[in-house]
PDB file of N, CA and C in Angstrom:
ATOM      1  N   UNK A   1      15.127 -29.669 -17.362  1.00  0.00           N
ATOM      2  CA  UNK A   1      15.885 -28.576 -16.786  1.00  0.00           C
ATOM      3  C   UNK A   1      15.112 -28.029 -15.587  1.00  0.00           C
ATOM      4  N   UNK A   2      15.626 -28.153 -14.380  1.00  0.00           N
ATOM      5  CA  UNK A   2      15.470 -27.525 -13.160  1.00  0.00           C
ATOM      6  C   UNK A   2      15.250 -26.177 -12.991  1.00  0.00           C
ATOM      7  N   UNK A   3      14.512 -25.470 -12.563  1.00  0.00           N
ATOM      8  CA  UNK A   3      14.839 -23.914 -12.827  1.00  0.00           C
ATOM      9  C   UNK A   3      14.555 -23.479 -10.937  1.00  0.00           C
ATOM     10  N   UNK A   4      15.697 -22.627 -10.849  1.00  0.00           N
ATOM     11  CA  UNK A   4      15.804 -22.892  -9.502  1.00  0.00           C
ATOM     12  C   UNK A   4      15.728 -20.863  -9.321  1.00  0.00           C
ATOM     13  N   UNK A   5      15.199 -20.819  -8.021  1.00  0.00           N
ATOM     14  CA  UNK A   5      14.675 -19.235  -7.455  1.00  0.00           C
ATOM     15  C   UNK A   5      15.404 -19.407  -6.509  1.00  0.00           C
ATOM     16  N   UNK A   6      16.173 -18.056  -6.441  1.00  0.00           N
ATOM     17  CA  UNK A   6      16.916 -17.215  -5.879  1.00  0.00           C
ATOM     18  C   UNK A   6      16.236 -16.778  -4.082  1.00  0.00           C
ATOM     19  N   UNK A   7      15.517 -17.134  -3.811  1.00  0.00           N
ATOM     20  CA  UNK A   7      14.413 -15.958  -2.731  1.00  0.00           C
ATOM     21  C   UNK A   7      15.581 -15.383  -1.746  1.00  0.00           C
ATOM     22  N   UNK A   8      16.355 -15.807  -1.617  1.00  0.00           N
ATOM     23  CA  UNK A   8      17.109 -14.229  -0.987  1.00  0.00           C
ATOM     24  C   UNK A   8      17.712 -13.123  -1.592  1.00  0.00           C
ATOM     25  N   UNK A   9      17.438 -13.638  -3.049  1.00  0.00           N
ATOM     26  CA  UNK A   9      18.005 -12.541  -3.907  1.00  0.00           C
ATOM     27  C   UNK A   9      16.683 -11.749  -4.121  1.00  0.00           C
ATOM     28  N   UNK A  10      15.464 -12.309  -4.626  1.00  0.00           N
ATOM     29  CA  UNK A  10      14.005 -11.963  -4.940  1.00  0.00           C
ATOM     30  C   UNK A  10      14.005 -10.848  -3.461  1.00  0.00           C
ATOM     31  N   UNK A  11      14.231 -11.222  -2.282  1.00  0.00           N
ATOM     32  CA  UNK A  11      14.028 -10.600  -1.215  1.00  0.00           C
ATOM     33  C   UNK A  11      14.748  -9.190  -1.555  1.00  0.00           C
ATOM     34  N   UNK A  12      16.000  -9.452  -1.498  1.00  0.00           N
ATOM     35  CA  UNK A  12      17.038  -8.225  -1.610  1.00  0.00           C
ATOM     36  C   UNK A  12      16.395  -7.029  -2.410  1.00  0.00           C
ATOM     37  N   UNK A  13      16.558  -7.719  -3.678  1.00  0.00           N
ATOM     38  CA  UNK A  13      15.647  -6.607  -4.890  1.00  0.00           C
ATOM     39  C   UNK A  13      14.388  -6.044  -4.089  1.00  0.00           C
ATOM     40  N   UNK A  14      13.152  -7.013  -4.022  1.00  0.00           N
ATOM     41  CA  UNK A  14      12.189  -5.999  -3.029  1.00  0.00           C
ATOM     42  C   UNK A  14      12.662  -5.115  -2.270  1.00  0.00           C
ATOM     43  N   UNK A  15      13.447  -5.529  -1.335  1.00  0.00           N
ATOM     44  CA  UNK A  15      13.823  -4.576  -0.382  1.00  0.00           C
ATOM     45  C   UNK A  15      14.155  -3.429  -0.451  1.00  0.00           C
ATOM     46  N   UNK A  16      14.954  -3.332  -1.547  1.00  0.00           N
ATOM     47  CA  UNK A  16      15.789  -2.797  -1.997  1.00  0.00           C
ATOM     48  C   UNK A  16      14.808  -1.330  -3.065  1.00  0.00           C
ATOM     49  N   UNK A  17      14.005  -2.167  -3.393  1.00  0.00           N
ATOM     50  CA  UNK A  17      12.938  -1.435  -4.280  1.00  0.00           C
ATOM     51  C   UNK A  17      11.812  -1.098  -3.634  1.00  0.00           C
ATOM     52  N   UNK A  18      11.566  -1.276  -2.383  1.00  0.00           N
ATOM     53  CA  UNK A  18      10.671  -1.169  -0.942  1.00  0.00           C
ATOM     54  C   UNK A  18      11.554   0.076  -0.750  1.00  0.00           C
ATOM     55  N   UNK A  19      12.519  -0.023  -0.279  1.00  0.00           N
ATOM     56  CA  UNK A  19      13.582   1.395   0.652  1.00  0.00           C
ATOM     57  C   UNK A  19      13.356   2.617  -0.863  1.00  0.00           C
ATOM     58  N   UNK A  20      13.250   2.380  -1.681  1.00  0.00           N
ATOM     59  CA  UNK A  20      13.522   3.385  -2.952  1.00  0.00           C
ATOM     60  C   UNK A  20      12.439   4.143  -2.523  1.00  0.00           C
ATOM     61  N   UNK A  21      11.017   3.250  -2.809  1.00  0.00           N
ATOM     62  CA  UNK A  21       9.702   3.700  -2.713  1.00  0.00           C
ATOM     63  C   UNK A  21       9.602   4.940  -1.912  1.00  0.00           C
ATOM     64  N   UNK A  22       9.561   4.470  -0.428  1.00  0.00           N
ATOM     65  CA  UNK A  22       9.832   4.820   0.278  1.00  0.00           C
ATOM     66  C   UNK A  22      10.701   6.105   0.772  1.00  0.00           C
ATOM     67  N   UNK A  23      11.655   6.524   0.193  1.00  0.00           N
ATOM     68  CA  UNK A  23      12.701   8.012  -0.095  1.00  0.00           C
ATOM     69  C   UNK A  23      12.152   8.933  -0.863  1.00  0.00           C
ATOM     70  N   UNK A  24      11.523   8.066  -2.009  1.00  0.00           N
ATOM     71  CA  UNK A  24      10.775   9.013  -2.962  1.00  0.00           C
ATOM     72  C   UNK A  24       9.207   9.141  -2.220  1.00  0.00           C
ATOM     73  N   UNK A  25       8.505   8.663  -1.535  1.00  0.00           N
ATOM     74  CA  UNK A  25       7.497   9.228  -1.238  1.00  0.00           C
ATOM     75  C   UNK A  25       8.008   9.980  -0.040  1.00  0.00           C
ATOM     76  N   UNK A  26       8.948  10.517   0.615  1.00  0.00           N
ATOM     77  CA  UNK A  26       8.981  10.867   1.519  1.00  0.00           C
ATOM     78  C   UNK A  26       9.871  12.723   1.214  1.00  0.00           C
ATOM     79  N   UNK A  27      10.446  12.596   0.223  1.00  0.00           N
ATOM     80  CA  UNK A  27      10.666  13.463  -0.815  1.00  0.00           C
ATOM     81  C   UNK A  27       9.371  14.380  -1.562  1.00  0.00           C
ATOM     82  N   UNK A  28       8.549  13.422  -1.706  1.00  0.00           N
ATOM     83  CA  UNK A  28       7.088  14.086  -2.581  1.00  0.00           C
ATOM     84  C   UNK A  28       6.635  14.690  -1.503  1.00  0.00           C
ATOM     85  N   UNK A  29       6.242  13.890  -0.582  1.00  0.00           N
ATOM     86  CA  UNK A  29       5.327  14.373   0.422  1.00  0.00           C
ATOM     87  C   UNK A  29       5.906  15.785   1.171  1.00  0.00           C
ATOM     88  N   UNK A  30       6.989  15.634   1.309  1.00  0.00           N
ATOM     89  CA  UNK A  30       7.798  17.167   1.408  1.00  0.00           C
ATOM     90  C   UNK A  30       7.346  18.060   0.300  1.00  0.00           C
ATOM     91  N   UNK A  31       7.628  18.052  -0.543  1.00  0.00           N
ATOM     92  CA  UNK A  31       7.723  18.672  -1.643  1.00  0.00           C
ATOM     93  C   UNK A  31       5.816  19.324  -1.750  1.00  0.00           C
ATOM     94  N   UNK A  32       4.774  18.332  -1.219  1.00  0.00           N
ATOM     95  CA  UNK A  32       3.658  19.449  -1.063  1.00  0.00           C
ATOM     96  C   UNK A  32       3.347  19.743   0.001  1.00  0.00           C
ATOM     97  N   UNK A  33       4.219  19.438   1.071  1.00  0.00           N
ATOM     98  CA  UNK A  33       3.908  20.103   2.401  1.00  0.00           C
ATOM     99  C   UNK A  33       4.160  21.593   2.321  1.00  0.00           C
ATOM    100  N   UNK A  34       5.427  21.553   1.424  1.00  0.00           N
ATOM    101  CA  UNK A  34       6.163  23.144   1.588  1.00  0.00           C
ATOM    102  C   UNK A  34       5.593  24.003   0.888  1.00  0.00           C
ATOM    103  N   UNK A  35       4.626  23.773   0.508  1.00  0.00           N
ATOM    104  CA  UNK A  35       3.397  24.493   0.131  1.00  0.00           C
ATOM    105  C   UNK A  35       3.890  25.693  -0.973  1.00  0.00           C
ATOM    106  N   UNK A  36       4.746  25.230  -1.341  1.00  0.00           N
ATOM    107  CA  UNK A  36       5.461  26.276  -2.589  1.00  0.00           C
ATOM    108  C   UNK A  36       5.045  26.125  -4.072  1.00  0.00           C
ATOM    109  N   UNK A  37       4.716  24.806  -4.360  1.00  0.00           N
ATOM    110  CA  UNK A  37       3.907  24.217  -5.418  1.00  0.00           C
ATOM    111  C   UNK A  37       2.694  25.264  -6.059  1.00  0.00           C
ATOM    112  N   UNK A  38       2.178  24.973  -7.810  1.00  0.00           N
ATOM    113  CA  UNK A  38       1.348  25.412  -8.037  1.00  0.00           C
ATOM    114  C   UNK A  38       0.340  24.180  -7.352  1.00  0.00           C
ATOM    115  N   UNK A  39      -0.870  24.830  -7.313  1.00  0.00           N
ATOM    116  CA  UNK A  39      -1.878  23.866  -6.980  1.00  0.00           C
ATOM    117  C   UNK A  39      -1.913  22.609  -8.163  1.00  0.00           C
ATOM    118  N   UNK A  40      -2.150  22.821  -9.512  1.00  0.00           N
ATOM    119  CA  UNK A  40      -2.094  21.925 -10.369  1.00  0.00           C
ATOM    120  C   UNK A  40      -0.845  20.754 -10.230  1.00  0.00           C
ATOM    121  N   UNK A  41      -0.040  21.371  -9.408  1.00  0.00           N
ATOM    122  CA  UNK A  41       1.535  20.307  -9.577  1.00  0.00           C
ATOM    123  C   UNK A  41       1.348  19.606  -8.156  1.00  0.00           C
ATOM    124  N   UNK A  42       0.134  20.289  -7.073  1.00  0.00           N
ATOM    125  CA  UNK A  42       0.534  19.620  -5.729  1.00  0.00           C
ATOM    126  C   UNK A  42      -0.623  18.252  -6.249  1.00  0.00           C
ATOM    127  N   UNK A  43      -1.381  18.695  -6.813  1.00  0.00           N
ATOM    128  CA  UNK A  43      -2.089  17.355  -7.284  1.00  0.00           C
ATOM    129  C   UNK A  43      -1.960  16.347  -8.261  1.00  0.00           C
ATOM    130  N   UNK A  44      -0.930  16.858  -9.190  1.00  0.00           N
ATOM    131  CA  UNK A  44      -0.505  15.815  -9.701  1.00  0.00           C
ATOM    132  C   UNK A  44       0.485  15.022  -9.020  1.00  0.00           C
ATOM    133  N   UNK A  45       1.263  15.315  -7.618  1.00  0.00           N
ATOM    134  CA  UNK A  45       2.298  14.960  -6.914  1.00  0.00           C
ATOM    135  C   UNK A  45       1.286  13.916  -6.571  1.00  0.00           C
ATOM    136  N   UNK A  46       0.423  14.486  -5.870  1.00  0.00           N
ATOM    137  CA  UNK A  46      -0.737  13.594  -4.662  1.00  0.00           C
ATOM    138  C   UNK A  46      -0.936  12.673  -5.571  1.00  0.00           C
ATOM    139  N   UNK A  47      -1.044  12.643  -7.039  1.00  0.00           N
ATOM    140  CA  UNK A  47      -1.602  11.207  -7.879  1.00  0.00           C
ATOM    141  C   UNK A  47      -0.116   9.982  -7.651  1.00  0.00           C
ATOM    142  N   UNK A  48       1.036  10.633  -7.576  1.00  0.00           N
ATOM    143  CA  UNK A  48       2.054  10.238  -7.434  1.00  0.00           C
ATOM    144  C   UNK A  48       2.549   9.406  -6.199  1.00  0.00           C
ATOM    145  N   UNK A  49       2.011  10.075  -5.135  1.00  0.00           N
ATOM    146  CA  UNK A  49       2.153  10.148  -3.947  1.00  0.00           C
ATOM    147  C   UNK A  49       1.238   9.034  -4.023  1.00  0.00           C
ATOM    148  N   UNK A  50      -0.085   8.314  -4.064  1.00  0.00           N
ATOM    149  CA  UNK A  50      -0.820   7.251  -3.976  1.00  0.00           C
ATOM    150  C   UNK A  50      -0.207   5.755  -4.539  1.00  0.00           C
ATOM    151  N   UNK A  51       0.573   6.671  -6.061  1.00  0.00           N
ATOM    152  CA  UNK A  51       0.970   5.159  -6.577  1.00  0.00           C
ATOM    153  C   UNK A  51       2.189   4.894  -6.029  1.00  0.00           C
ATOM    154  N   UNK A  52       2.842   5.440  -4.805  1.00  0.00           N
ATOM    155  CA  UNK A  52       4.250   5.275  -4.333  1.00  0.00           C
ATOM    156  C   UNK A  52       3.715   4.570  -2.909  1.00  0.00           C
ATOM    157  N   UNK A  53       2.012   4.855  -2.640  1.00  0.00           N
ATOM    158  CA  UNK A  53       1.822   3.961  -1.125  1.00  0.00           C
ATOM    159  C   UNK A  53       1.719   2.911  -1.788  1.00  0.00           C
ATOM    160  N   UNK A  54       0.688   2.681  -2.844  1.00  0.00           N
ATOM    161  CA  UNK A  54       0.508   1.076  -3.196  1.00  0.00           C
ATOM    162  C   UNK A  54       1.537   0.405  -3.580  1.00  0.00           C
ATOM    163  N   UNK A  55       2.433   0.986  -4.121  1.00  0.00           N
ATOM    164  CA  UNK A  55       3.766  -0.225  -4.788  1.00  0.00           C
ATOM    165  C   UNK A  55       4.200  -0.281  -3.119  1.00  0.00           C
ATOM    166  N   UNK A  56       4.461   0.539  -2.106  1.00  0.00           N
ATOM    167  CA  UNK A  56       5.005   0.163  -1.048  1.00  0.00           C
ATOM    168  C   UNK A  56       4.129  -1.009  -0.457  1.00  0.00           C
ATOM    169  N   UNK A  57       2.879  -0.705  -0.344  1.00  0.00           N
ATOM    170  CA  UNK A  57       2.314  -1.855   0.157  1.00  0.00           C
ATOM    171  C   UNK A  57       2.333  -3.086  -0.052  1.00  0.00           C
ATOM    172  N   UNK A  58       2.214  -3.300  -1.526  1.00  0.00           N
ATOM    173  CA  UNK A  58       2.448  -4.257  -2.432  1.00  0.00           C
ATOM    174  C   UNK A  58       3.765  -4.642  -2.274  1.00  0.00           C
ATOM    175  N   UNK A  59       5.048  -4.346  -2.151  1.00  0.00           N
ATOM    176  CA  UNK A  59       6.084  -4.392  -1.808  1.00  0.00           C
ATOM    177  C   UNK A  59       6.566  -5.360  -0.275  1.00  0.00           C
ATOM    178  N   UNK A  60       5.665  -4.775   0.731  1.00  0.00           N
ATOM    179  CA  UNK A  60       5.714  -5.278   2.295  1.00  0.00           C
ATOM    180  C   UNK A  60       5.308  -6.791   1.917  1.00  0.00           C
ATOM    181  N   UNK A  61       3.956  -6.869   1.186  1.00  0.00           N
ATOM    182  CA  UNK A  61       3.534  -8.292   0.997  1.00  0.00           C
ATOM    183  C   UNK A  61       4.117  -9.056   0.564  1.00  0.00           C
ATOM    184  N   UNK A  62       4.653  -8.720  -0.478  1.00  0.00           N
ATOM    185  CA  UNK A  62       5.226  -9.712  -1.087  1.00  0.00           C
ATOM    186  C   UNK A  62       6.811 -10.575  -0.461  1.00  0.00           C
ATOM    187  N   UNK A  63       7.511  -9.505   0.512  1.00  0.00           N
ATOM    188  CA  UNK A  63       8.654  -9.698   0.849  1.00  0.00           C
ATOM    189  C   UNK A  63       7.678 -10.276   2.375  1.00  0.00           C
ATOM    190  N   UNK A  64       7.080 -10.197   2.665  1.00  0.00           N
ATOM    191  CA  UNK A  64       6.258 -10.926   4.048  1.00  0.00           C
ATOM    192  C   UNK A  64       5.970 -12.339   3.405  1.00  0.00           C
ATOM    193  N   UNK A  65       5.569 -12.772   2.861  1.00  0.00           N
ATOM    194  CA  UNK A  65       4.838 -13.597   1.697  1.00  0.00           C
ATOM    195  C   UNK A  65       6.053 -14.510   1.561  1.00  0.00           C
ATOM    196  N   UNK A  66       7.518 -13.787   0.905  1.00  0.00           N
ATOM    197  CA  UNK A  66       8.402 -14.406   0.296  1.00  0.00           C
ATOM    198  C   UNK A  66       9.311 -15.012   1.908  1.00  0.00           C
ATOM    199  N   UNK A  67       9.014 -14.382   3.133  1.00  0.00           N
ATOM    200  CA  UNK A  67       9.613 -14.939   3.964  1.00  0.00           C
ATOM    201  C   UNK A  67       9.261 -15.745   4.812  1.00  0.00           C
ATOM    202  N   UNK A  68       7.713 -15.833   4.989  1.00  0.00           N
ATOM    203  CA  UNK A  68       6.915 -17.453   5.075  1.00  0.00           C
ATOM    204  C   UNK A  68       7.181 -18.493   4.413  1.00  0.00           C
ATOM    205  N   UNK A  69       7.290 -17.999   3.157  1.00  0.00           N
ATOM    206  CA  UNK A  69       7.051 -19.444   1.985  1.00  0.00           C
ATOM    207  C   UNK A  69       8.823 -19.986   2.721  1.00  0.00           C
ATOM    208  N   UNK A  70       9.787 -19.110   3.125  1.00  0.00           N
ATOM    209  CA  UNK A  70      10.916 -19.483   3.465  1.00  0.00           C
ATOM    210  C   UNK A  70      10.873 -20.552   4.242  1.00  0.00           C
ATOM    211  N   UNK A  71      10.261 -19.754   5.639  1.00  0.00           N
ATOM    212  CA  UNK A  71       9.946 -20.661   6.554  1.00  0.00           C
ATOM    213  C   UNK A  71       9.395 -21.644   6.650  1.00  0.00           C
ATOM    214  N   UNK A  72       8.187 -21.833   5.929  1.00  0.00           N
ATOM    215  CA  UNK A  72       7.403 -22.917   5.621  1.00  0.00           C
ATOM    216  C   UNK A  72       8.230 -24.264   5.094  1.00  0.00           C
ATOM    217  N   UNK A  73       8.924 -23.594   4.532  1.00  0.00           N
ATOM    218  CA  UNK A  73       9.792 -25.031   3.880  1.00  0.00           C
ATOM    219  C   UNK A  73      10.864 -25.150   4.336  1.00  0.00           C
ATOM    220  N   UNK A  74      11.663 -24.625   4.944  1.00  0.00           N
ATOM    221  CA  UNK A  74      12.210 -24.759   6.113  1.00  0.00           C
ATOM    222  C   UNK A  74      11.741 -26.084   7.637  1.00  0.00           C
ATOM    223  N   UNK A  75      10.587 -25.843   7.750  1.00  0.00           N
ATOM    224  CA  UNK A  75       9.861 -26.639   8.518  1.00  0.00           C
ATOM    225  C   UNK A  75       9.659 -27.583   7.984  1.00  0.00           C
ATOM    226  N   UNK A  76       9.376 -27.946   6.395  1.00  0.00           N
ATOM    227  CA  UNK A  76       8.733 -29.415   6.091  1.00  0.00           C
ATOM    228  C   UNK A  76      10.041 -30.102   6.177  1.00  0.00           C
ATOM    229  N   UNK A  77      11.282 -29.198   5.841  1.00  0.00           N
ATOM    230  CA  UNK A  77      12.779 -30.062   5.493  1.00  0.00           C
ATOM    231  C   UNK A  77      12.928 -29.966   6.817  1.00  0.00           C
ATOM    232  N   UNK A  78      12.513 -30.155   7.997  1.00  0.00           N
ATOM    233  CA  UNK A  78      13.088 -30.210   8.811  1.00  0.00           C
ATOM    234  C   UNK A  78      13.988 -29.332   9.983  1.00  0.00           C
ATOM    235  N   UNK A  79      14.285 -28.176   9.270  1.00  0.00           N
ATOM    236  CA  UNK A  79      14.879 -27.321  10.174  1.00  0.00           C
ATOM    237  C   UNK A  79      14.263 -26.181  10.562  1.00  0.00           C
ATOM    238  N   UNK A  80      14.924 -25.758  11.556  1.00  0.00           N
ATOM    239  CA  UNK A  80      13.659 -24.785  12.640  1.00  0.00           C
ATOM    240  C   UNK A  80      14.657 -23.340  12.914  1.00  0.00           C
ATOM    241  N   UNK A  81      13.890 -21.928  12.860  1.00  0.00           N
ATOM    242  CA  UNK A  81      15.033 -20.840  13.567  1.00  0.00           C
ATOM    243  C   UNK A  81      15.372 -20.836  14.704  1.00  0.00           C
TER     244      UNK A  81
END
């Protein structure tokens, strides 16, 4: 049995879960700018706020990553963008 990957679907979902990240850290980061927060809640945001850069980062790579490996094989089969 063949088991066959999707990568423009794999892409989509990242993306898709990249743009989420992304709203919600941009939401947080509001949320302790406006300086309305107890101090205890602007730092638990900020713990929040770190694990919303790394999944983004982690996120860019992998959809960078997933659109080489595209290309790459693209090129061995022969066809070019």
């Amino acid at each position: 049995m063949k088991i066959t990957v999707n990568r423009a679907k794999e892409i989509e979902q990242a993306q898709n879960e990249l743009d989420d990240c992304i709203e919600s850290l941009s939401v947080l980061d509001n949320a302790v700018s406006c300086g309305f927060l107890f101090d205890k809640h602007s730092l638990e945001i900020q713990k929040w706020i770190k694990e919303y850069k790394h999944r983004i980062e982690y996120l860019r790579e992998q959809i960078e990553n997933r659109k080489c490996e595209d290309k790459w094989q693209m090129m061995d089969n022969g066809k070019h963008y």
